[in-house]
PDB file of N, CA and C in Angstrom:
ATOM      1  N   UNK A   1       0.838  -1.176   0.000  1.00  0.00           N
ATOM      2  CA  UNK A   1       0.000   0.000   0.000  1.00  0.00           C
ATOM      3  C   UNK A   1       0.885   1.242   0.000  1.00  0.00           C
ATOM      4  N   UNK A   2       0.575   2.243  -0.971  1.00  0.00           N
ATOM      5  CA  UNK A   2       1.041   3.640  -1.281  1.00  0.00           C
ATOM      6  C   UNK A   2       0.928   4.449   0.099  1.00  0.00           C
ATOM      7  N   UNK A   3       1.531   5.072   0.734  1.00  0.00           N
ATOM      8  CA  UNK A   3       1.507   6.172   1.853  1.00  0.00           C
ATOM      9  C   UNK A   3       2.748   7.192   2.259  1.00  0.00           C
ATOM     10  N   UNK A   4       1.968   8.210   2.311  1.00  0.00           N
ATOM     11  CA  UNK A   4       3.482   9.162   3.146  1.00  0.00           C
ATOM     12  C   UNK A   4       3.437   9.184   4.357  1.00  0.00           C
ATOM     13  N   UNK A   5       5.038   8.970   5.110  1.00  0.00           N
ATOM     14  CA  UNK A   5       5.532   8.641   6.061  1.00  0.00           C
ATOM     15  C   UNK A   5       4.591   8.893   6.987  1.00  0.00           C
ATOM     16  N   UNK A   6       3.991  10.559   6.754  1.00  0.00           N
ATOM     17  CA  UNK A   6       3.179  11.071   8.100  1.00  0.00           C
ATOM     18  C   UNK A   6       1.982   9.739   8.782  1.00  0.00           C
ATOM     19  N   UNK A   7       1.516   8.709   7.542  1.00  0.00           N
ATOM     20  CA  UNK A   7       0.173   8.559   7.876  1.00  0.00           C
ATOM     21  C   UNK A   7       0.896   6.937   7.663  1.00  0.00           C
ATOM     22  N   UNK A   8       2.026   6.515   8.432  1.00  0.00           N
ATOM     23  CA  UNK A   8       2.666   5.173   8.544  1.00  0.00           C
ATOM     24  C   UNK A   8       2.673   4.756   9.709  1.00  0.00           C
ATOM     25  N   UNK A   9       2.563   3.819  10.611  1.00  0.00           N
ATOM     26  CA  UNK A   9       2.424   3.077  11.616  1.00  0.00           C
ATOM     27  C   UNK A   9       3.540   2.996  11.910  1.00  0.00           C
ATOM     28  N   UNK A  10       3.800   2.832  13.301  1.00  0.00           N
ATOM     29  CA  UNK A  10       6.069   2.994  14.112  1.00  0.00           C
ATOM     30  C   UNK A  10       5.441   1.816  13.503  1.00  0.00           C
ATOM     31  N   UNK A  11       6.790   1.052  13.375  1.00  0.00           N
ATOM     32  CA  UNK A  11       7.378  -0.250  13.108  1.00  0.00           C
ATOM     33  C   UNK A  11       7.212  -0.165  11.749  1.00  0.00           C
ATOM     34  N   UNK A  12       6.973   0.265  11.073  1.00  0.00           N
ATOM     35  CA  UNK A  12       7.082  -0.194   9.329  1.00  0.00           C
ATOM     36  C   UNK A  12       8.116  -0.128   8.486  1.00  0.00           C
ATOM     37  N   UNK A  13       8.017  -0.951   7.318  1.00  0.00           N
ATOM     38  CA  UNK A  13       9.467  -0.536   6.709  1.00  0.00           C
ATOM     39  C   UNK A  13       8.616  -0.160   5.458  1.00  0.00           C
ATOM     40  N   UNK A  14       9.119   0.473   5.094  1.00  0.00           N
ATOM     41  CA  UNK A  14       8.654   1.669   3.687  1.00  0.00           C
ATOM     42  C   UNK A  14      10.042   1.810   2.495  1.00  0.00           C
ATOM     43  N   UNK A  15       9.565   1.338   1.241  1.00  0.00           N
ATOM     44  CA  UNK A  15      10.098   1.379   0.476  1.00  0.00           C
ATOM     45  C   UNK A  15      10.039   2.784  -0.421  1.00  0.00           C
ATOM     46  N   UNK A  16      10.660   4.101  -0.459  1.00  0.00           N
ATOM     47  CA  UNK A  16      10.263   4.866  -0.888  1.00  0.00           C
ATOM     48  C   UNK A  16       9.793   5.133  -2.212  1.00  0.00           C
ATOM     49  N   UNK A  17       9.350   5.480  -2.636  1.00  0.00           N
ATOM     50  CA  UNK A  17       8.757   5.769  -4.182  1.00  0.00           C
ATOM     51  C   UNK A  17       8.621   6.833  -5.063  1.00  0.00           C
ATOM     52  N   UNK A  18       8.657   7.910  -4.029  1.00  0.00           N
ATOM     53  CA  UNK A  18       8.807   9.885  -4.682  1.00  0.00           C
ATOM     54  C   UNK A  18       8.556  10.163  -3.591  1.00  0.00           C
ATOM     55  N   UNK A  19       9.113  11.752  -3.867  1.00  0.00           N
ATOM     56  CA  UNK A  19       9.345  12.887  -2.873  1.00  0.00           C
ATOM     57  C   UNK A  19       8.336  13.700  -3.907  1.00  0.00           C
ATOM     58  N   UNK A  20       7.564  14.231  -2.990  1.00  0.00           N
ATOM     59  CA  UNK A  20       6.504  15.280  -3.339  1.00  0.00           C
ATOM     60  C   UNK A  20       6.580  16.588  -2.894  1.00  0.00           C
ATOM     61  N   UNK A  21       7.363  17.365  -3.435  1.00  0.00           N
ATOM     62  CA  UNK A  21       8.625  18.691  -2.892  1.00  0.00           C
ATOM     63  C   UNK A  21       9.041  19.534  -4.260  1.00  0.00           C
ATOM     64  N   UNK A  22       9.376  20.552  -3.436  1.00  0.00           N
ATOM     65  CA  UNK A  22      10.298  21.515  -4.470  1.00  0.00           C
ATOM     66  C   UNK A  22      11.628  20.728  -4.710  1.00  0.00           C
ATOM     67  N   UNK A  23      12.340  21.221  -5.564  1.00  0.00           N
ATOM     68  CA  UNK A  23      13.287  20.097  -5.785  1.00  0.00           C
ATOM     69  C   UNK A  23      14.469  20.854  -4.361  1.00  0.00           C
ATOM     70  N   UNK A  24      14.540  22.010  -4.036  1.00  0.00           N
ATOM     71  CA  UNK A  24      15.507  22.047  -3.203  1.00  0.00           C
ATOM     72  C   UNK A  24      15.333  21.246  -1.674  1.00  0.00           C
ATOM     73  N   UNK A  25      13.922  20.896  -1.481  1.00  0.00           N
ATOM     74  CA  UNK A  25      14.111  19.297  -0.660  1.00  0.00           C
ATOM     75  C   UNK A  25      14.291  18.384  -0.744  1.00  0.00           C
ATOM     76  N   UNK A  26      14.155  18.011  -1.922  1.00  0.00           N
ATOM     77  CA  UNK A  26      14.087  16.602  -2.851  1.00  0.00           C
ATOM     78  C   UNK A  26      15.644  16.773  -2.369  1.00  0.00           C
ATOM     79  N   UNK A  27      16.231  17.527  -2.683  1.00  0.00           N
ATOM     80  CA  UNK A  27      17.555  17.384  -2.668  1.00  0.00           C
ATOM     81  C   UNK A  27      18.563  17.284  -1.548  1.00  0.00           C
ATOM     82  N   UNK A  28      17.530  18.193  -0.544  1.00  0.00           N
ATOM     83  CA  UNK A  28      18.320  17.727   0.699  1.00  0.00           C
ATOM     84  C   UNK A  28      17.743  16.287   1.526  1.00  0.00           C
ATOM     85  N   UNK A  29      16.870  15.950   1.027  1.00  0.00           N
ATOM     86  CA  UNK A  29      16.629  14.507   1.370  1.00  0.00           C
ATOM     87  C   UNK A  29      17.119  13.611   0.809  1.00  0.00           C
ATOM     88  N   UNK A  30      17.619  13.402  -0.220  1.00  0.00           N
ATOM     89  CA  UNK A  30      18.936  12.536  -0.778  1.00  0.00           C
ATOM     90  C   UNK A  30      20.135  12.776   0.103  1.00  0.00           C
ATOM     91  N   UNK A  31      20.450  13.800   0.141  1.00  0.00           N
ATOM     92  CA  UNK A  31      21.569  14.336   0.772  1.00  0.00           C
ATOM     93  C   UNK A  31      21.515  13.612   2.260  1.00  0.00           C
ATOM     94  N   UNK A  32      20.547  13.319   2.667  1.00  0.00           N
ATOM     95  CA  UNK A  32      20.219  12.450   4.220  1.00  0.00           C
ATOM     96  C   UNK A  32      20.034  11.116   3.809  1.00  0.00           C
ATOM     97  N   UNK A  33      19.921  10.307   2.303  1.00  0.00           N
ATOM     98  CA  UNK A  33      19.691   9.199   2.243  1.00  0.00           C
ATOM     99  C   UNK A  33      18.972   9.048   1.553  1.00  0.00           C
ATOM    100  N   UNK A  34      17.580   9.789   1.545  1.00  0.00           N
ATOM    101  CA  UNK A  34      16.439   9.202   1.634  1.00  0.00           C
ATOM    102  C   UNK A  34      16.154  10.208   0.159  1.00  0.00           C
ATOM    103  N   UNK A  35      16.019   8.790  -0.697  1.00  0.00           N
ATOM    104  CA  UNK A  35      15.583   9.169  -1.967  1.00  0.00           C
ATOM    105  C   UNK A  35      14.358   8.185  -2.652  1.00  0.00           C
ATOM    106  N   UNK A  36      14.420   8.011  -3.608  1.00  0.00           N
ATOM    107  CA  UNK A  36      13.213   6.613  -4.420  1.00  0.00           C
ATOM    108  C   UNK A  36      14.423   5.316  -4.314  1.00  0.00           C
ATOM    109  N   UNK A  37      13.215   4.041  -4.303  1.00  0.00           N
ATOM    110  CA  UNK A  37      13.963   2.958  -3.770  1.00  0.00           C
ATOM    111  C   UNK A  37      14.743   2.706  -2.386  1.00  0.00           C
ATOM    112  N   UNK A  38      14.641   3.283  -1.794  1.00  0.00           N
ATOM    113  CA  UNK A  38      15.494   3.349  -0.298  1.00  0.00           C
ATOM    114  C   UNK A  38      14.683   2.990   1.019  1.00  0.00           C
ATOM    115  N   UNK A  39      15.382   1.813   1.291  1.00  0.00           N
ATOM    116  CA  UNK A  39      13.872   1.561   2.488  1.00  0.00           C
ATOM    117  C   UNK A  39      14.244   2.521   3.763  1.00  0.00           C
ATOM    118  N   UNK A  40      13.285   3.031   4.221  1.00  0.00           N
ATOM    119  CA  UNK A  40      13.577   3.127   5.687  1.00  0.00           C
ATOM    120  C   UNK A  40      12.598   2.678   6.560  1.00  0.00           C
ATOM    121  N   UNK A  41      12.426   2.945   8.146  1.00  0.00           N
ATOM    122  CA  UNK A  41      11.821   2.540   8.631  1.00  0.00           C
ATOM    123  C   UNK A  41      10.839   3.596   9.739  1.00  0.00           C
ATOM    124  N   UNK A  42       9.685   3.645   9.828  1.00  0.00           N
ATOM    125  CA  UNK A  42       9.118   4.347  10.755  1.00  0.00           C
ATOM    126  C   UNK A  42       9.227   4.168  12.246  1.00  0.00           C
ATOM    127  N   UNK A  43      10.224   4.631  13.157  1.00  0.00           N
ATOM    128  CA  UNK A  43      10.713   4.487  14.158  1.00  0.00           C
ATOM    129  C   UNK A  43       9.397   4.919  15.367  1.00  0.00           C
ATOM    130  N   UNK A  44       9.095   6.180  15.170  1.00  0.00           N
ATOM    131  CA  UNK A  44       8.361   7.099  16.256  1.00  0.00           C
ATOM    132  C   UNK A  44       7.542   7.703  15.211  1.00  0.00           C
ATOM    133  N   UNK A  45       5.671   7.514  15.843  1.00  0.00           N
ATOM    134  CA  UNK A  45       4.842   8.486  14.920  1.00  0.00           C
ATOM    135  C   UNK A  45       3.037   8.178  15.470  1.00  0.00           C
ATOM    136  N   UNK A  46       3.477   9.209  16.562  1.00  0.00           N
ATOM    137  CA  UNK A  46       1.942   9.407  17.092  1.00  0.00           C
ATOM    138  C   UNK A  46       1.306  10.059  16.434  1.00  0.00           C
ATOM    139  N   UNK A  47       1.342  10.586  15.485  1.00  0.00           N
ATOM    140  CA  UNK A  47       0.156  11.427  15.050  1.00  0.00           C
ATOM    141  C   UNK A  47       0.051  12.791  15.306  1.00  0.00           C
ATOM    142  N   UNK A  48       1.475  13.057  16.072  1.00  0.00           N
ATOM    143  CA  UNK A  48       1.039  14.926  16.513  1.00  0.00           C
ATOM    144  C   UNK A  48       2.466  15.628  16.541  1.00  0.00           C
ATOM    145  N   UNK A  49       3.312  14.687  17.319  1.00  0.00           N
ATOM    146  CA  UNK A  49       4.866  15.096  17.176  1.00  0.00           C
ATOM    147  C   UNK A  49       5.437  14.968  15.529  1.00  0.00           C
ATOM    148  N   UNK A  50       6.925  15.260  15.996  1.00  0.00           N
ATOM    149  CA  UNK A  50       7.567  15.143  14.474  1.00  0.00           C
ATOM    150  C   UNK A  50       7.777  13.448  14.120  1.00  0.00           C
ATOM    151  N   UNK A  51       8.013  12.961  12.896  1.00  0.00           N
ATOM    152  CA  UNK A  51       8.205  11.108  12.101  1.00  0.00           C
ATOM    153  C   UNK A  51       9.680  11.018  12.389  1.00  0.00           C
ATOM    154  N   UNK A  52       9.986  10.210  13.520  1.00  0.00           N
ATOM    155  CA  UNK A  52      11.124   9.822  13.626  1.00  0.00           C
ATOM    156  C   UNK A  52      11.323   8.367  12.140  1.00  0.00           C
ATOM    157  N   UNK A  53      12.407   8.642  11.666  1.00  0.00           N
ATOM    158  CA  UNK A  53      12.390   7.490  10.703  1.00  0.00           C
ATOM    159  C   UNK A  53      13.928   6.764  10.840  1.00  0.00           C
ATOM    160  N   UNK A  54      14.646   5.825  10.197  1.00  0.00           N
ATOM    161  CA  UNK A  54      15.040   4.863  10.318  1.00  0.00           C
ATOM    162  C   UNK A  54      15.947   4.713   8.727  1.00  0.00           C
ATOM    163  N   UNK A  55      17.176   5.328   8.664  1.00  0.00           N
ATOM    164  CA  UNK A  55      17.602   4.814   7.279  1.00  0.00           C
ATOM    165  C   UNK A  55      18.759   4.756   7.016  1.00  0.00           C
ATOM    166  N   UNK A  56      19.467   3.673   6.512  1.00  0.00           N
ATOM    167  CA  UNK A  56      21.332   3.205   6.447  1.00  0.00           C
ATOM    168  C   UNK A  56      21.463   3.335   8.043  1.00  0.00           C
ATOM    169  N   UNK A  57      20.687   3.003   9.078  1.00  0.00           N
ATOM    170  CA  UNK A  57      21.295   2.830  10.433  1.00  0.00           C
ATOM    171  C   UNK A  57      21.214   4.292  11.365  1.00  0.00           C
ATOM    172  N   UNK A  58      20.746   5.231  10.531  1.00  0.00           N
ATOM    173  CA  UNK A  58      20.577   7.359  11.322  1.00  0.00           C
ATOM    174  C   UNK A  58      18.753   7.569  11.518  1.00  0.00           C
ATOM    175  N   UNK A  59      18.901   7.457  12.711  1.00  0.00           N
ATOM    176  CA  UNK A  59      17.507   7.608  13.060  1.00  0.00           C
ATOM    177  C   UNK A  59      17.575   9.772  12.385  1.00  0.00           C
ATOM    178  N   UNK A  60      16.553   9.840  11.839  1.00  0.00           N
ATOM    179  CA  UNK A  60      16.212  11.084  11.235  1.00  0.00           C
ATOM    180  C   UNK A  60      14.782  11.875  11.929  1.00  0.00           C
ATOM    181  N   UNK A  61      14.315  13.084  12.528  1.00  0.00           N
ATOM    182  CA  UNK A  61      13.393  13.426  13.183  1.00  0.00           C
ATOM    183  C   UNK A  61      12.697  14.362  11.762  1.00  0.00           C
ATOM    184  N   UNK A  62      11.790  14.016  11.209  1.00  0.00           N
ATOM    185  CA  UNK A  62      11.247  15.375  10.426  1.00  0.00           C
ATOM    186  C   UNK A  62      10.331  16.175  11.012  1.00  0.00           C
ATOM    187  N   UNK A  63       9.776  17.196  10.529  1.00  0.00           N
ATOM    188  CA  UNK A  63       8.057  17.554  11.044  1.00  0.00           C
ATOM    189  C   UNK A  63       7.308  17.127   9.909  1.00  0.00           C
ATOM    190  N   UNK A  64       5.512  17.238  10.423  1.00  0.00           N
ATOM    191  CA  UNK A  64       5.133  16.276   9.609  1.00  0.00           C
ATOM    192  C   UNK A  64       4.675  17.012   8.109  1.00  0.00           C
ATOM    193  N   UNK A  65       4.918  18.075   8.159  1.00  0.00           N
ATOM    194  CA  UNK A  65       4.784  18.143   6.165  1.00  0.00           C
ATOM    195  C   UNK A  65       6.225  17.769   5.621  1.00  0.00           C
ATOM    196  N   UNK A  66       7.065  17.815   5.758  1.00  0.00           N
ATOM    197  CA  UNK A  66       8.490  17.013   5.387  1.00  0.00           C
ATOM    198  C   UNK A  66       8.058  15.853   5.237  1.00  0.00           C
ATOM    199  N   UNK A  67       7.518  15.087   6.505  1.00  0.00           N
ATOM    200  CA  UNK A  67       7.244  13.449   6.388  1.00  0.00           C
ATOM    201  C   UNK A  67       6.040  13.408   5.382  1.00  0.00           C
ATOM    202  N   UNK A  68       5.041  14.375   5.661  1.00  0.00           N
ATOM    203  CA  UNK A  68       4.170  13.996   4.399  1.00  0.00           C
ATOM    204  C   UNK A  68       4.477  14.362   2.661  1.00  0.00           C
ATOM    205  N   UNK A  69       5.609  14.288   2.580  1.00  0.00           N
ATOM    206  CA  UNK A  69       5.943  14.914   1.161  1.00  0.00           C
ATOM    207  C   UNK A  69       7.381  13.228   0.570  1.00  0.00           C
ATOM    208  N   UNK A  70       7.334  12.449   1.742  1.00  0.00           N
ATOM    209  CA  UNK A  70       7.764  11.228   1.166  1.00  0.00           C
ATOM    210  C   UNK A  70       6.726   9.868   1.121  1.00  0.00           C
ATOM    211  N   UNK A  71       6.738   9.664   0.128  1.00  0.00           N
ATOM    212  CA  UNK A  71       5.600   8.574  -0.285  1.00  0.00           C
ATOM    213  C   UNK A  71       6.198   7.088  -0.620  1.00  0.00           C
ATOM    214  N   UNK A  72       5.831   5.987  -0.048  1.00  0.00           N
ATOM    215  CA  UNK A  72       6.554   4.603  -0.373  1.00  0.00           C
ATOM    216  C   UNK A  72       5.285   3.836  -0.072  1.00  0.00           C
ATOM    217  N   UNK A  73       5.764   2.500  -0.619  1.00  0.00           N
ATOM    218  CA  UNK A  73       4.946   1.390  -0.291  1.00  0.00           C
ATOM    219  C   UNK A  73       5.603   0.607   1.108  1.00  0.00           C
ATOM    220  N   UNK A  74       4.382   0.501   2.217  1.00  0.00           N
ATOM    221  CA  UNK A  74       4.984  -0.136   3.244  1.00  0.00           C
ATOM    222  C   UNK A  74       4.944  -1.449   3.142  1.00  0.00           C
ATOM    223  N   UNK A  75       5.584  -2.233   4.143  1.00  0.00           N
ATOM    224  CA  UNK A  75       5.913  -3.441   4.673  1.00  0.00           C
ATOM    225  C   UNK A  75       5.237  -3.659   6.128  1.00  0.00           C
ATOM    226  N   UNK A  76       4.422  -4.025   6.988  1.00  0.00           N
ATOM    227  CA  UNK A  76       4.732  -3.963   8.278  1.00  0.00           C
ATOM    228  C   UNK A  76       5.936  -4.715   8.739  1.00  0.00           C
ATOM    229  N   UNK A  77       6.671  -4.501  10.021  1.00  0.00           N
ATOM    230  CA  UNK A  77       7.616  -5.836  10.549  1.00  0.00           C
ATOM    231  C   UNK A  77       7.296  -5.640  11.741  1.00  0.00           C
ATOM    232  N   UNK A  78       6.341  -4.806  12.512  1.00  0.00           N
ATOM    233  CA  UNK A  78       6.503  -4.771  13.878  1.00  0.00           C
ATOM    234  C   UNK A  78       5.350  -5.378  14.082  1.00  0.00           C
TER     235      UNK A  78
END
């Protein structure tokens, strides 16, 4: 199933798929890893704080229009 990070369950692993951004985020989110094809994982995500995420081993904190502007297909594992 298609989703951005914001609206992902902690424990998931998410295969990314596009960044939905100006490109000067697009770009600094590569620059952190996190591009298309790249799994990461949803670490921390109540619904109100910032999407802690999970990727090459660097836990990453966004706020949530950042997290809602990366879109992947999840996995659950938790």
């Amino acid at each position: 199933m298609f989703a951005s990070i914001d609206r992902t369950k902690e424990g998931t692993r998410v295969r990314v798929s596009r960044i939905e951004s100006a490109a000067p985020l697009a770009r600094r989110l590569a620059d952190l890893g996190i591009s298309p094809s790249e799994d990461v994982t949803v670490v921390k995500n109540d619904g109100v704080n910032p999407v802690v995420i999970s990727v090459r081993g660097t836990c990453i904190a966004f706020g949530r229009s950042i997290a809602s502007s990366i879109v992947g297909e999840s996995e659950e594992i938790a």
